[in-house]
N, C-alpha and C. Protein backbone atom coordinates (compact mmCIF):
# COMPACT_ATOMS: atom_id res chain seq x y z
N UNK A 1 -1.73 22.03 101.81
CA UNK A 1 -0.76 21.39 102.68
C UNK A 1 -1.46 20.99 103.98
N UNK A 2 -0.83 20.07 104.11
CA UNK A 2 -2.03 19.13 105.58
C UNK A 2 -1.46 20.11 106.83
N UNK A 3 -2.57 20.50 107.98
CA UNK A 3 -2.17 20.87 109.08
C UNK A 3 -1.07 20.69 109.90
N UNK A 4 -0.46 19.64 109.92
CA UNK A 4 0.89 19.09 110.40
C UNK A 4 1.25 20.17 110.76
N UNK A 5 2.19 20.59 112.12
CA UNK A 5 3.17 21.29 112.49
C UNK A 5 4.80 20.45 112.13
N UNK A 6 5.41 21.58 111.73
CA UNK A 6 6.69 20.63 111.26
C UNK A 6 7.43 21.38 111.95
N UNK A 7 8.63 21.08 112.46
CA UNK A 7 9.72 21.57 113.37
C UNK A 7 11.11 20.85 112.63
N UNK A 8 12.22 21.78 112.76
CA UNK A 8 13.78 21.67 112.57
C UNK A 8 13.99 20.18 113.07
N UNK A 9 14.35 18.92 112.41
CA UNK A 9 14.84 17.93 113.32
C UNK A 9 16.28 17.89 113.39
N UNK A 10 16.63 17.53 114.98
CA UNK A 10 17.56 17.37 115.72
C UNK A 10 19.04 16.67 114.55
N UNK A 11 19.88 16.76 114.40
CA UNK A 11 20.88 16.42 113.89
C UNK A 11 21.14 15.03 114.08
N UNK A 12 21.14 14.83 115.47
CA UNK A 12 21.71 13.44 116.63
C UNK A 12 20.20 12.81 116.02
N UNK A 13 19.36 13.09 115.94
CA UNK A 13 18.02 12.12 115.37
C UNK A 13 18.14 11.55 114.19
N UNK A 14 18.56 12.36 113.38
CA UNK A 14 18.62 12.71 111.71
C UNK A 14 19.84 11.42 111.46
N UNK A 15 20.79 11.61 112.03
CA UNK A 15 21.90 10.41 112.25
C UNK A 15 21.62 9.51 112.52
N UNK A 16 20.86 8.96 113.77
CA UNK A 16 20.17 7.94 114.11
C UNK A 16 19.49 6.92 112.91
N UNK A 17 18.27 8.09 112.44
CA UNK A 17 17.65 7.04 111.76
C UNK A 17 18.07 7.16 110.44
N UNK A 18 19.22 7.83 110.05
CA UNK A 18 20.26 7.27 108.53
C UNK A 18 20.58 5.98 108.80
N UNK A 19 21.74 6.25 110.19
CA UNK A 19 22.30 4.66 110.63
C UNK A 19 21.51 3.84 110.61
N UNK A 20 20.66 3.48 111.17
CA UNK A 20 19.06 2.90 111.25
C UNK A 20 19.17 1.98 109.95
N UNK A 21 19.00 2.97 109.01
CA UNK A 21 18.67 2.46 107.37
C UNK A 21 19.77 2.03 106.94
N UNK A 22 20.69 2.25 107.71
CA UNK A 22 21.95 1.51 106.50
C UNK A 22 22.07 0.29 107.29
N UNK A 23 21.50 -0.13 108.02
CA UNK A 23 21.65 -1.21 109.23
C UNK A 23 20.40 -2.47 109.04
N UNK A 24 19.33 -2.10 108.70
CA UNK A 24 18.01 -3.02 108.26
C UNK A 24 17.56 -2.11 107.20
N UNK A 25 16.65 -3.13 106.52
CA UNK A 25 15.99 -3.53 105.68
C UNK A 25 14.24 -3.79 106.27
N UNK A 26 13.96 -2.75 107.11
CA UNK A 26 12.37 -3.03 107.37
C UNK A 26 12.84 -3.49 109.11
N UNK A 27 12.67 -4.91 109.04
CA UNK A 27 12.88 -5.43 110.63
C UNK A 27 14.28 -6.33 110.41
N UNK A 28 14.81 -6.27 109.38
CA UNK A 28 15.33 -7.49 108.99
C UNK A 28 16.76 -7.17 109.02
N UNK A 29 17.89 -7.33 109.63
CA UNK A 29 19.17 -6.81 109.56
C UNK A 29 20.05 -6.90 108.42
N UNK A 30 20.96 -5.92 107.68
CA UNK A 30 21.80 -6.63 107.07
C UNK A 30 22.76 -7.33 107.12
N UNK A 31 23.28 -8.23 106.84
CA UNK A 31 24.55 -8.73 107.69
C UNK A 31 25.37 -8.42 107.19
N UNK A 32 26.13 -7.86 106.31
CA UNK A 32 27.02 -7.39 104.94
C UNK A 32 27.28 -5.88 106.28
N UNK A 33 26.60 -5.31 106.68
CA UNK A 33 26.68 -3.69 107.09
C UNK A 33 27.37 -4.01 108.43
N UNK A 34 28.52 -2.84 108.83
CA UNK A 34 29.01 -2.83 109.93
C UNK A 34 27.90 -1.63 110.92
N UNK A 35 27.66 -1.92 112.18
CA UNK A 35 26.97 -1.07 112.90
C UNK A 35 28.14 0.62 113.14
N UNK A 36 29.30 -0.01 113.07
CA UNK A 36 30.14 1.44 113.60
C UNK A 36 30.73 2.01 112.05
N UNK A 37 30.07 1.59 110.97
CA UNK A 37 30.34 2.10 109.35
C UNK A 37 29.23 3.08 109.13
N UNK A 38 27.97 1.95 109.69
CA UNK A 38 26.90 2.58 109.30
C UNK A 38 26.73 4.17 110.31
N UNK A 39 27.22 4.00 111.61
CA UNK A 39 27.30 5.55 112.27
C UNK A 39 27.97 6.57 111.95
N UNK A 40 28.99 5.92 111.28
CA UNK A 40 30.29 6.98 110.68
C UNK A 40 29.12 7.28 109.46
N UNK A 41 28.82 6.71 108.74
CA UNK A 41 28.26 7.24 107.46
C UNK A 41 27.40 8.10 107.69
N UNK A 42 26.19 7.63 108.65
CA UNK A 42 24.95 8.73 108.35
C UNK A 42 25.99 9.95 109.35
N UNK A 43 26.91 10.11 110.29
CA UNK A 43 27.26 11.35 110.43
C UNK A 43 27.63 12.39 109.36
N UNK A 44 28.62 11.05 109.00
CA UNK A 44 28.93 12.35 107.51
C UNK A 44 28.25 13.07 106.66
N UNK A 45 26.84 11.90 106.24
CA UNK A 45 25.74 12.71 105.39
C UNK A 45 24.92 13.67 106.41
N UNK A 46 24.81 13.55 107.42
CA UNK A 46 24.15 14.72 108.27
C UNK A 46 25.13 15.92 108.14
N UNK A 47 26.39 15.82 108.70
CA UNK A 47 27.28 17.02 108.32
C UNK A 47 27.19 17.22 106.72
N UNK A 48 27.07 16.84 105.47
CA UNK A 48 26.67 17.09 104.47
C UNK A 48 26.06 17.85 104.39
N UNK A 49 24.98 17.00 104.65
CA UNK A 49 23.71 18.08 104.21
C UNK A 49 23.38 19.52 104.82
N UNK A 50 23.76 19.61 105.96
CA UNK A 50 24.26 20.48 106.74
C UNK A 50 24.86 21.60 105.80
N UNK A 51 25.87 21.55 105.52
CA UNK A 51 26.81 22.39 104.92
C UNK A 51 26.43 22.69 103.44
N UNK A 52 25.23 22.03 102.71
CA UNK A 52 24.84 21.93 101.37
C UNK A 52 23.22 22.99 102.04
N UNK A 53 23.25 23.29 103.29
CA UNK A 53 22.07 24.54 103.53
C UNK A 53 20.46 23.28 103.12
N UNK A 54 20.53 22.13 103.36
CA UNK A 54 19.61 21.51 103.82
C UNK A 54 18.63 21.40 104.86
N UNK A 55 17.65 21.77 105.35
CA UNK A 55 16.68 21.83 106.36
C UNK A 55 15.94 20.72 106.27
N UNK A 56 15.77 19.55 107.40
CA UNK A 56 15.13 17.90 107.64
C UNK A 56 14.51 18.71 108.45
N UNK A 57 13.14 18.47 108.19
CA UNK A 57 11.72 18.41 109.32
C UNK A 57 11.42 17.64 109.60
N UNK A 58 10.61 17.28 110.67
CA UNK A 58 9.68 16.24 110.97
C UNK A 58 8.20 16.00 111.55
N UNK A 59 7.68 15.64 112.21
CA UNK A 59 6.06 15.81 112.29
C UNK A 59 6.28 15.71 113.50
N UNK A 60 5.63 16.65 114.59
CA UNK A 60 5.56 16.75 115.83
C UNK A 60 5.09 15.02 116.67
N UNK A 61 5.51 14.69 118.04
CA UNK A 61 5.29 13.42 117.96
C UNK A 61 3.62 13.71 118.09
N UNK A 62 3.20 12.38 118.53
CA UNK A 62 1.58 11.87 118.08
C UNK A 62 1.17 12.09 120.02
N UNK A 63 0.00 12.57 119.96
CA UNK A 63 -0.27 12.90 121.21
C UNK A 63 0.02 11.50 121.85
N UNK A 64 0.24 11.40 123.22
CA UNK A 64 0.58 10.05 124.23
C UNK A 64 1.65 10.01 124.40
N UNK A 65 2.45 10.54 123.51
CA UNK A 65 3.94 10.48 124.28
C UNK A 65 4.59 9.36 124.13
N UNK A 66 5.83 8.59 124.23
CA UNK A 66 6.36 7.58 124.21
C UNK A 66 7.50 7.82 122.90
N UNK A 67 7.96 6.88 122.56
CA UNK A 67 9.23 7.37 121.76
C UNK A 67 8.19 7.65 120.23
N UNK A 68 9.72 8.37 119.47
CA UNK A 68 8.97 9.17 117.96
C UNK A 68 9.64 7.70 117.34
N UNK A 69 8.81 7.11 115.91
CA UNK A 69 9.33 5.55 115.42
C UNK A 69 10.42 5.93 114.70
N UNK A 70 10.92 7.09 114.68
CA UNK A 70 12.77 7.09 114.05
C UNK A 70 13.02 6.57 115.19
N UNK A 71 13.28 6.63 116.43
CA UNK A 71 13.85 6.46 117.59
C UNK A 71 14.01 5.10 117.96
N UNK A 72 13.01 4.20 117.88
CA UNK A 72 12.67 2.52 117.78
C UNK A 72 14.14 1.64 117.99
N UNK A 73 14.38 1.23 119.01
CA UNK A 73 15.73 -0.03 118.24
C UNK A 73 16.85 0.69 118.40
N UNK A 74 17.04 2.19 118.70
CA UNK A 74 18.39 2.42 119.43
C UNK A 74 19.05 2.44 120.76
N UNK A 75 19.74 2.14 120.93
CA UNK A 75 20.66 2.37 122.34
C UNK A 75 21.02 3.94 122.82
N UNK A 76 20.94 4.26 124.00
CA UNK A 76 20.88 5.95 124.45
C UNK A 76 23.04 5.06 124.59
């Protein structure tokens, strides 16, 4: 197994970049997808998985700092 440190990811992240994916296609938007469907959805599958005793890791960010690329393209 590669050195990687892996850590618990954040819930509110985990949501993010579901919505993310139900929203584009790479860089490319869908237009068929509602932005406030696609937030309702990945909440629900985060509370899912949640409750199905699922653990999402992720890879510590990359030294330099600046945003992690789940993060890319959202609004705070």
């Amino acid at each position: 197994m590669p050195d990687d440190k892996l850590t618990r990811v954040d819930p509110t992240d985990l949501a993010h970049s579901v919505a993310f994916a139900l929203r584009f296609n790479g860089r490319k938007r869908f237009h068929q997808g509602d932005e406030f469907m696609a937030n309702l959805t990945a909440d629900h599958i985060v509370r899912y998985l949640d409750l199905c005793g699922y653990v999402v890791m992720k890879k510590a960010p990359a030294l330099g700092g600046g945003d992690s690329p789940g993060r890319r393209g959202f609004e705070s």
